[in-house]
C-alpha atoms as a PDB file:
ATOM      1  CA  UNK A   1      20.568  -1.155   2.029  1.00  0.00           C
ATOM      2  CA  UNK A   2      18.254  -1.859  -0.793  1.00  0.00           C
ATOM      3  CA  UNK A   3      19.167  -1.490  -4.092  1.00  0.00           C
ATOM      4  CA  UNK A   4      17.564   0.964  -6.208  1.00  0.00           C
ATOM      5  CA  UNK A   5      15.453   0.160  -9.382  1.00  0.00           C
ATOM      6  CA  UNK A   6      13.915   3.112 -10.187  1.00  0.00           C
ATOM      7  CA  UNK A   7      12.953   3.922 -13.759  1.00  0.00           C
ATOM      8  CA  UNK A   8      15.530   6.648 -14.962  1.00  0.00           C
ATOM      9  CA  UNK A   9      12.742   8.648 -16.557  1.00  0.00           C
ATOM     10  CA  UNK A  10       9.030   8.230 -16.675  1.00  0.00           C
ATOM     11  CA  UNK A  11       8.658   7.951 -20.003  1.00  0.00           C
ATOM     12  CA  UNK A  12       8.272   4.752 -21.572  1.00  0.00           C
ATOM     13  CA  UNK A  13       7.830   2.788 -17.950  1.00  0.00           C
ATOM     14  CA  UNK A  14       5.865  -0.914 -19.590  1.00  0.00           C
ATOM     15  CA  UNK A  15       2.581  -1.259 -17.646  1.00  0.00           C
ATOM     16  CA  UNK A  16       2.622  -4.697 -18.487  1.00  0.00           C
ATOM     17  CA  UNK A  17       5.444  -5.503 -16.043  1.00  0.00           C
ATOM     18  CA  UNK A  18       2.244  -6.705 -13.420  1.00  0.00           C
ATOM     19  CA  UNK A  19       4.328  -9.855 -11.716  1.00  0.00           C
ATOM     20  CA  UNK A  20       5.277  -8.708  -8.277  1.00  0.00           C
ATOM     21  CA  UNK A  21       9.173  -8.013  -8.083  1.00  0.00           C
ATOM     22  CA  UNK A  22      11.317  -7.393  -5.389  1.00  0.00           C
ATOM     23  CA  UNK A  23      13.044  -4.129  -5.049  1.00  0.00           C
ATOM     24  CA  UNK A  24      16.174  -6.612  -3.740  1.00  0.00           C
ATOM     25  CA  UNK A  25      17.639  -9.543  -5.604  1.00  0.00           C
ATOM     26  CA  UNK A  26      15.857 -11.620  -2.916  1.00  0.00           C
ATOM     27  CA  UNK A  27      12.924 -12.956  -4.021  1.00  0.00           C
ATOM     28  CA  UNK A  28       9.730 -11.511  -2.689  1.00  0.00           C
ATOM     29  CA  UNK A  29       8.138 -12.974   0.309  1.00  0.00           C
ATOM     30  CA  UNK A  30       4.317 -13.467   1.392  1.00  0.00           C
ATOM     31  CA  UNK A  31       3.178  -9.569   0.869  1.00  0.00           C
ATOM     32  CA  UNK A  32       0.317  -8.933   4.110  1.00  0.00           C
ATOM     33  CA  UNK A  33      -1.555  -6.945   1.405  1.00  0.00           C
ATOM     34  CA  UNK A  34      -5.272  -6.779   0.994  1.00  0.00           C
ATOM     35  CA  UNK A  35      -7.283  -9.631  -0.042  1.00  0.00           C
ATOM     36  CA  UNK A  36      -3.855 -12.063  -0.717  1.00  0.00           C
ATOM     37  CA  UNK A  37      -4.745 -13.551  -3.471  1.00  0.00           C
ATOM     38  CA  UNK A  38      -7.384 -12.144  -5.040  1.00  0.00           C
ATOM     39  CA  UNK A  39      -5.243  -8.286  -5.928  1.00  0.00           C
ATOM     40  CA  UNK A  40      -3.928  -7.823  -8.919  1.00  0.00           C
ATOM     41  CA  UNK A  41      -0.883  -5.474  -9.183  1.00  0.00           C
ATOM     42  CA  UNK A  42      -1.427  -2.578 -10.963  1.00  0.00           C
ATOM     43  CA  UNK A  43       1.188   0.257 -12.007  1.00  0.00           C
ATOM     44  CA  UNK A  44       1.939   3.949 -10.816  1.00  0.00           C
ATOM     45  CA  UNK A  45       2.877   5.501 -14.129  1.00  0.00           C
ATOM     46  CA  UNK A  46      -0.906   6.276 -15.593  1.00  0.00           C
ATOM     47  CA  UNK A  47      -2.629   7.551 -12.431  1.00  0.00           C
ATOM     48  CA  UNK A  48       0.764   9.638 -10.638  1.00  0.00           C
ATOM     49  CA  UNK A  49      -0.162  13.388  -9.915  1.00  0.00           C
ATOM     50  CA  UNK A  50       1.876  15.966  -8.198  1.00  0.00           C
ATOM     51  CA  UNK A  51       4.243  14.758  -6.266  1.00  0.00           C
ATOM     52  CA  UNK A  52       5.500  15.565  -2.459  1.00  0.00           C
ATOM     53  CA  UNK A  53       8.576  14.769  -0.743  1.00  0.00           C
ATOM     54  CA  UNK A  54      11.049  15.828   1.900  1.00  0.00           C
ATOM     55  CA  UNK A  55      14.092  17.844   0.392  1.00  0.00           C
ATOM     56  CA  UNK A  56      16.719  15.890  -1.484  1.00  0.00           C
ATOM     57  CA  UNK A  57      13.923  12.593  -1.550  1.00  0.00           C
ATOM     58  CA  UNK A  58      12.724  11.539  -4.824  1.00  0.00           C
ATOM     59  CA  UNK A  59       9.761  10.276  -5.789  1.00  0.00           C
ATOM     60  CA  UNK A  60       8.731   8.308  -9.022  1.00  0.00           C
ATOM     61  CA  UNK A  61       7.821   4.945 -10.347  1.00  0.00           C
ATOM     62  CA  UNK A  62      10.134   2.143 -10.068  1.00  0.00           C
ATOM     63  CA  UNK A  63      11.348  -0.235 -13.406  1.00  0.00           C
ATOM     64  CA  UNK A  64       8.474  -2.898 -11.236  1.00  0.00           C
ATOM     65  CA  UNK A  65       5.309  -0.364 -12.375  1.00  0.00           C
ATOM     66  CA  UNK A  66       3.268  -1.472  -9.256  1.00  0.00           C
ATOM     67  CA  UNK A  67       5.822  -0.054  -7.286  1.00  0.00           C
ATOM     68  CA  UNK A  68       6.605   3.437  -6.565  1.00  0.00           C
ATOM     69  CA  UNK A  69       9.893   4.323  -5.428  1.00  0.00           C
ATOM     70  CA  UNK A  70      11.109   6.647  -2.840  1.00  0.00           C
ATOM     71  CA  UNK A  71      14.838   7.994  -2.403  1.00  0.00           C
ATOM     72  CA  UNK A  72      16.806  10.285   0.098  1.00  0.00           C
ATOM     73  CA  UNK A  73      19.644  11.712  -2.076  1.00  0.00           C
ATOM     74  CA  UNK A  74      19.192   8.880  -4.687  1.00  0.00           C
ATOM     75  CA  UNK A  75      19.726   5.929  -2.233  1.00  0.00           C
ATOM     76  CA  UNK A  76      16.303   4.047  -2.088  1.00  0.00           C
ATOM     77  CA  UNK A  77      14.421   3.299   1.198  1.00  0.00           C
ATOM     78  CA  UNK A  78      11.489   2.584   0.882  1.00  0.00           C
ATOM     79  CA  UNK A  79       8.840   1.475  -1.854  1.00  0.00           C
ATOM     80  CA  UNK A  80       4.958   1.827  -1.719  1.00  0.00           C
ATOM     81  CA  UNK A  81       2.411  -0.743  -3.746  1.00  0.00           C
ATOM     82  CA  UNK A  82      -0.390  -0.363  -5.987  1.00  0.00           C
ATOM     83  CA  UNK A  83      -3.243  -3.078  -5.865  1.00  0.00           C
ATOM     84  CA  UNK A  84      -6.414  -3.623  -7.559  1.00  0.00           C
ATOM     85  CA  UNK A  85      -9.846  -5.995  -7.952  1.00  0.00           C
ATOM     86  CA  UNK A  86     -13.341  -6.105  -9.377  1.00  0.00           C
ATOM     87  CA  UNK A  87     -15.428  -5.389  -6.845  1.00  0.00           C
ATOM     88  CA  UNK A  88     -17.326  -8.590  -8.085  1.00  0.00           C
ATOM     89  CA  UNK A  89     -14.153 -10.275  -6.199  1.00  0.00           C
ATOM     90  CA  UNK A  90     -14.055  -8.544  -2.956  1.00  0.00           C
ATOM     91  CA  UNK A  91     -15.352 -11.201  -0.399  1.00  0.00           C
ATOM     92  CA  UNK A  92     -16.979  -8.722   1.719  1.00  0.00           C
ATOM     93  CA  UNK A  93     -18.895  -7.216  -1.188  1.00  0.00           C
ATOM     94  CA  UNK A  94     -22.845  -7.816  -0.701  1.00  0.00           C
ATOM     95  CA  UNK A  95     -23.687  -7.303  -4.625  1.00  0.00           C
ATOM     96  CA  UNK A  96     -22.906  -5.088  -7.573  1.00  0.00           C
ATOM     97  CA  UNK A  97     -23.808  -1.985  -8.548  1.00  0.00           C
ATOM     98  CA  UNK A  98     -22.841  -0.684  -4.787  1.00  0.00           C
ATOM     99  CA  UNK A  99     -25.661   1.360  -3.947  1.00  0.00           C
ATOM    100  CA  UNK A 100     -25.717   5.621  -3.983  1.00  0.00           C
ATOM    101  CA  UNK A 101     -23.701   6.788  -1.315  1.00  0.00           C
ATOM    102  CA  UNK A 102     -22.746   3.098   0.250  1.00  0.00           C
ATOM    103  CA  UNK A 103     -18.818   3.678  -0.624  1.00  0.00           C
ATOM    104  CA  UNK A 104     -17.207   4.296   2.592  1.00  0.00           C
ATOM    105  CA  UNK A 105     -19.853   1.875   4.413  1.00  0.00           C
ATOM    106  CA  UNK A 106     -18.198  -0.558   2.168  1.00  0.00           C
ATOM    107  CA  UNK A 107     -14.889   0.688   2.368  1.00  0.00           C
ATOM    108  CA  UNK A 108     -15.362   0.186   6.123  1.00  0.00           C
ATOM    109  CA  UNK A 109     -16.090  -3.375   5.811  1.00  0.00           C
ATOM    110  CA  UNK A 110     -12.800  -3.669   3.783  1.00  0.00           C
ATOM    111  CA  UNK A 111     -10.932  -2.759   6.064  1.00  0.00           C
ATOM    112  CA  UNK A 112     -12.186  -4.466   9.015  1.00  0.00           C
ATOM    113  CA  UNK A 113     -12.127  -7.932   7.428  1.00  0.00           C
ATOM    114  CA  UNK A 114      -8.236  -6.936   6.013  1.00  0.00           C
ATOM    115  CA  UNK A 115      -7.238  -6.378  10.015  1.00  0.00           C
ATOM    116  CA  UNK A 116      -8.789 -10.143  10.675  1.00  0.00           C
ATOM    117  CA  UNK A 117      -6.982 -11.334   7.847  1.00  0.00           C
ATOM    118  CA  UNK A 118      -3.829  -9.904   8.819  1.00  0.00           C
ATOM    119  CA  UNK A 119      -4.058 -10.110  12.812  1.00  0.00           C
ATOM    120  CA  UNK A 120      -5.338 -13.721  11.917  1.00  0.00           C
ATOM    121  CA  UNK A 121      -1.634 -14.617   9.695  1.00  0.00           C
ATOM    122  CA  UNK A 122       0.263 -12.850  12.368  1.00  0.00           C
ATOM    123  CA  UNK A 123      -0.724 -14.760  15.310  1.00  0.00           C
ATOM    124  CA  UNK A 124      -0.386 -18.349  13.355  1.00  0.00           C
ATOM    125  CA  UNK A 125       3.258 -17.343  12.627  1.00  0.00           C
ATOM    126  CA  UNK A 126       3.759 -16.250  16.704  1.00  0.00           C
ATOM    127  CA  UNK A 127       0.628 -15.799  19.138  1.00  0.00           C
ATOM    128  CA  UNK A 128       2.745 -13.728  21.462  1.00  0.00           C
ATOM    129  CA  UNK A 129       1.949 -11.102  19.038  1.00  0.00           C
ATOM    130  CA  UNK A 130      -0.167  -8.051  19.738  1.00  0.00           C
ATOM    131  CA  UNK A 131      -2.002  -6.145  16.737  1.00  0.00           C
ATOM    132  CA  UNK A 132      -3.584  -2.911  17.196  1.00  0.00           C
ATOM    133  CA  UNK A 133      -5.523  -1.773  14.168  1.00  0.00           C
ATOM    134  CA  UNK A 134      -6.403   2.164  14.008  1.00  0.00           C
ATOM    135  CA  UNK A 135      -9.723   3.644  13.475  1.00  0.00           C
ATOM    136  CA  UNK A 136      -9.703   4.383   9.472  1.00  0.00           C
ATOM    137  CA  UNK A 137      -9.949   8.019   8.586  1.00  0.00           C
ATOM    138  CA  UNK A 138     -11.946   9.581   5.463  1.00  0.00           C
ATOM    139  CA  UNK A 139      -9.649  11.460   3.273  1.00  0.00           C
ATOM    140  CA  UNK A 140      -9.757  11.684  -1.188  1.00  0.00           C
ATOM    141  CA  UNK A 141      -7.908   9.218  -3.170  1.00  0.00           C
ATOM    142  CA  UNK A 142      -7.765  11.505  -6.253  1.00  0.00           C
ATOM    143  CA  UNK A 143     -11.286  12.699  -6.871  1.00  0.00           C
ATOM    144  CA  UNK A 144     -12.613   9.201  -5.163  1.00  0.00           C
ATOM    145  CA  UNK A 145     -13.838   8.631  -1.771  1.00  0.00           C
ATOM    146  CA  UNK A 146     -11.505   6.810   0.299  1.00  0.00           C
ATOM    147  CA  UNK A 147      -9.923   5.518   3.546  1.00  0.00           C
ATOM    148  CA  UNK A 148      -6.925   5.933   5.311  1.00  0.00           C
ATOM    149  CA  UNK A 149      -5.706   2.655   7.652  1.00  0.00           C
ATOM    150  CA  UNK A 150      -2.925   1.355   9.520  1.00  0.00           C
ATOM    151  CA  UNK A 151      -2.120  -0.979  12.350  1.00  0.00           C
ATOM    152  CA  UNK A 152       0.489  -2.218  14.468  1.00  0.00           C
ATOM    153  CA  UNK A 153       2.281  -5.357  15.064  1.00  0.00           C
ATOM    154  CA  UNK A 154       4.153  -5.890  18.315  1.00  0.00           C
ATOM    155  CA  UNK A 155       6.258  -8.026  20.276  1.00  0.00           C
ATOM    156  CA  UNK A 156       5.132  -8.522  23.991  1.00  0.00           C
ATOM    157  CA  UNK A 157       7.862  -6.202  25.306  1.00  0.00           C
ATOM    158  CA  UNK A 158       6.844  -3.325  22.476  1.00  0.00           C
ATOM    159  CA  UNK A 159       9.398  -4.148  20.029  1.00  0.00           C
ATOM    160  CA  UNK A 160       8.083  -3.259  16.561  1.00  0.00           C
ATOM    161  CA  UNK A 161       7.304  -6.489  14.330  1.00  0.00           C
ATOM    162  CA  UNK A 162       5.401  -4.576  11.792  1.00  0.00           C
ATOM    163  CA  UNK A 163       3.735  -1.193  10.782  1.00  0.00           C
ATOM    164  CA  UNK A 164       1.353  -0.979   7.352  1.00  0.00           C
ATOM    165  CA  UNK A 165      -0.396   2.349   6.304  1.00  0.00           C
ATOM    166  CA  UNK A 166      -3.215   1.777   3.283  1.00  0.00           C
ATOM    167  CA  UNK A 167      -5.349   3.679   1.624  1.00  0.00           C
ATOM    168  CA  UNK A 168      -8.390   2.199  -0.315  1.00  0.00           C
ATOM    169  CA  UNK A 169     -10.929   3.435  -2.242  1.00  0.00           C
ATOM    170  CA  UNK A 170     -13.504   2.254  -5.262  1.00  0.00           C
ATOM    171  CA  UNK A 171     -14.709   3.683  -8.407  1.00  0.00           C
ATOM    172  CA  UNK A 172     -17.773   1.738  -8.538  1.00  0.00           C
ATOM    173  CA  UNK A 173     -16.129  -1.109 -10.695  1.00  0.00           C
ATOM    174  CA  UNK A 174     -12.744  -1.650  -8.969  1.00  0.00           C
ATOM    175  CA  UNK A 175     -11.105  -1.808  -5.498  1.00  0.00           C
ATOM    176  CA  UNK A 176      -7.882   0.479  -5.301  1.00  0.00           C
ATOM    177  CA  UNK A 177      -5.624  -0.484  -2.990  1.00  0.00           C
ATOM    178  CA  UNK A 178      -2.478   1.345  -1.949  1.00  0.00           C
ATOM    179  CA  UNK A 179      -0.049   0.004   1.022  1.00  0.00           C
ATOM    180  CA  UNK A 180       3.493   0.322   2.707  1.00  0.00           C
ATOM    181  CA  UNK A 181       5.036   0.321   6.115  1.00  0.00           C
ATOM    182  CA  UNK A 182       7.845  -1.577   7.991  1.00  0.00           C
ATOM    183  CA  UNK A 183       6.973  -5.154   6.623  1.00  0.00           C
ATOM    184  CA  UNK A 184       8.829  -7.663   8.265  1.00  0.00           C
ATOM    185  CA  UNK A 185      10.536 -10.161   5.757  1.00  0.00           C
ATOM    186  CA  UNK A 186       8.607  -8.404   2.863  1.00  0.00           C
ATOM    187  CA  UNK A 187      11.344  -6.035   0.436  1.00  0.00           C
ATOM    188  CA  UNK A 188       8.337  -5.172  -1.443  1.00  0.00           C
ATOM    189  CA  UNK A 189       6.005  -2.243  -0.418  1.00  0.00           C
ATOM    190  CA  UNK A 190       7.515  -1.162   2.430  1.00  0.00           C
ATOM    191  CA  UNK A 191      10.348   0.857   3.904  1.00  0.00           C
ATOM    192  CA  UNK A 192      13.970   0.113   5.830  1.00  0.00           C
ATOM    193  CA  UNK A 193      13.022   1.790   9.180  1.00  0.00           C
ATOM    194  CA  UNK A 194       9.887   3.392  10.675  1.00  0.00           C
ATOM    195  CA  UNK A 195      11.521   6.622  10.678  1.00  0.00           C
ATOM    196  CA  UNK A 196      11.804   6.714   7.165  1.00  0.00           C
ATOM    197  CA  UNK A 197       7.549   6.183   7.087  1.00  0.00           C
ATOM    198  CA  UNK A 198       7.186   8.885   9.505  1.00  0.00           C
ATOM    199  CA  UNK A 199       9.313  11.304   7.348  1.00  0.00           C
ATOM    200  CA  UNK A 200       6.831  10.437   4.437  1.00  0.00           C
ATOM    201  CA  UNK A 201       3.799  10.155   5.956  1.00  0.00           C
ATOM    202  CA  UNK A 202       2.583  13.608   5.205  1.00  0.00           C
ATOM    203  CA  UNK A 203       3.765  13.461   1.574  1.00  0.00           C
ATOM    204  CA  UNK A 204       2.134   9.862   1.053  1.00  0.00           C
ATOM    205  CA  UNK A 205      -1.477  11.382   1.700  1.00  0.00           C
ATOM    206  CA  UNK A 206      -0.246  14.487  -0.099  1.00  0.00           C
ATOM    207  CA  UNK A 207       0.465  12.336  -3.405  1.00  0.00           C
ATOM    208  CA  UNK A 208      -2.591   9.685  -2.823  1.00  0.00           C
ATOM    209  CA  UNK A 209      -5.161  12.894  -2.492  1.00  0.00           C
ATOM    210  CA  UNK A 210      -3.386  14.199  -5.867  1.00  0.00           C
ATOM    211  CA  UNK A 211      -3.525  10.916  -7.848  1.00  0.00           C
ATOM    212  CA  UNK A 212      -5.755  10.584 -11.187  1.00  0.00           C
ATOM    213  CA  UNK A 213      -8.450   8.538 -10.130  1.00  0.00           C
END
């Protein structure tokens, strides 16, 4: 079970807490998150619109601003991560200012290099591995076009290794990033059990559609 660290309020939640912390006293392990290095964390507490959950979950940002906490009848399961970069840092970005109406041919191109990358770690740590990436679907990220993404990790008989759901989107200047899933080995940005993502699904792309962007 992970223990909680959600914010008891959301007033007064630092945005300069931007070092990526564990939601468990372990410490935090490689994060399969866009662009590894090159994202910087960003937090929750400025952008956070309406919020959607099951009944009795709870929804808010944790004390770690770049992560936003989610709780069934206060007992947290499950976490989801903020990310951004300058475009100017994006390695599949072919020059700034993007042109007029280029975003989601762009935000395409994100996303298929991000399933290399990832499909690319996964098979150096076991090559029995099978990733399936979904086709990305358009959808708002506040008042932004976006993308919604996912993929699948599995073990040759099936067995779940892991499940991540993004959403991405640009403003012209930055690259918004915002992930979770069943993360194998990773306490940060993801949740205990894929039924737990299912439950939220819905309410995730509820909330990211709603956010002040």
């Amino acid at each position: 079970m992970k223990t909680s660290t959600r914010f008891p309020t959301l007033v007064g939640i630092s945005l300069l807490t931007t070092a990526l912390l564990a939601c468990s006293p372990a410490p935090p392990q490689e994060t399969p998150v866009p662009q590894d290095e090159a994202a910087t964390p960003s937090g929750w507490a400025n952008i956070l619109g309406p919020i959607s959950a099951p009944p009795n979950w709870q929804v808010e940002p944790c004390v770690n601003a770049v992560l936003l906490c989610v709780e069934d009848n206060s007992e947290l399961i499950g976490t989801v991560e903020r990310f951004s970069h300058p475009l100017s840092e994006v390695p599949v970005q072919g020059g700034l200012p993007l042109p007029a109406g280029s975003e989601l041919e762009f935000l395409q191109a994100w996303v298929s290099d991000h399933y290399r990358t990832i499909e690319a770690d996964r098979q150096v740590a076991d090559p029995a591995l099978q990733f399936v990436g979904e086709t990305p679907v358009v959808m708002t990220v506040g008042t932004l076009p976006g993308l919604r993404y996912g993929y699948t990790i599995t073990h040759p008989n099936g067995v779940l290794f892991d499940r991540g759901i993004g959403y991405v989107t640009t403003d012209g200047t930055m690259l918004h990033v915002f992930v979770t899933g069943v993360i194998s080995g990773d306490p940060s940005g993801s949740f205990s059990d894929e039924t737990a993502v299912e439950t939220f699904e819905p309410h995730l792309d509820t909330i990211i559609q709603g956010l002040r962007l």
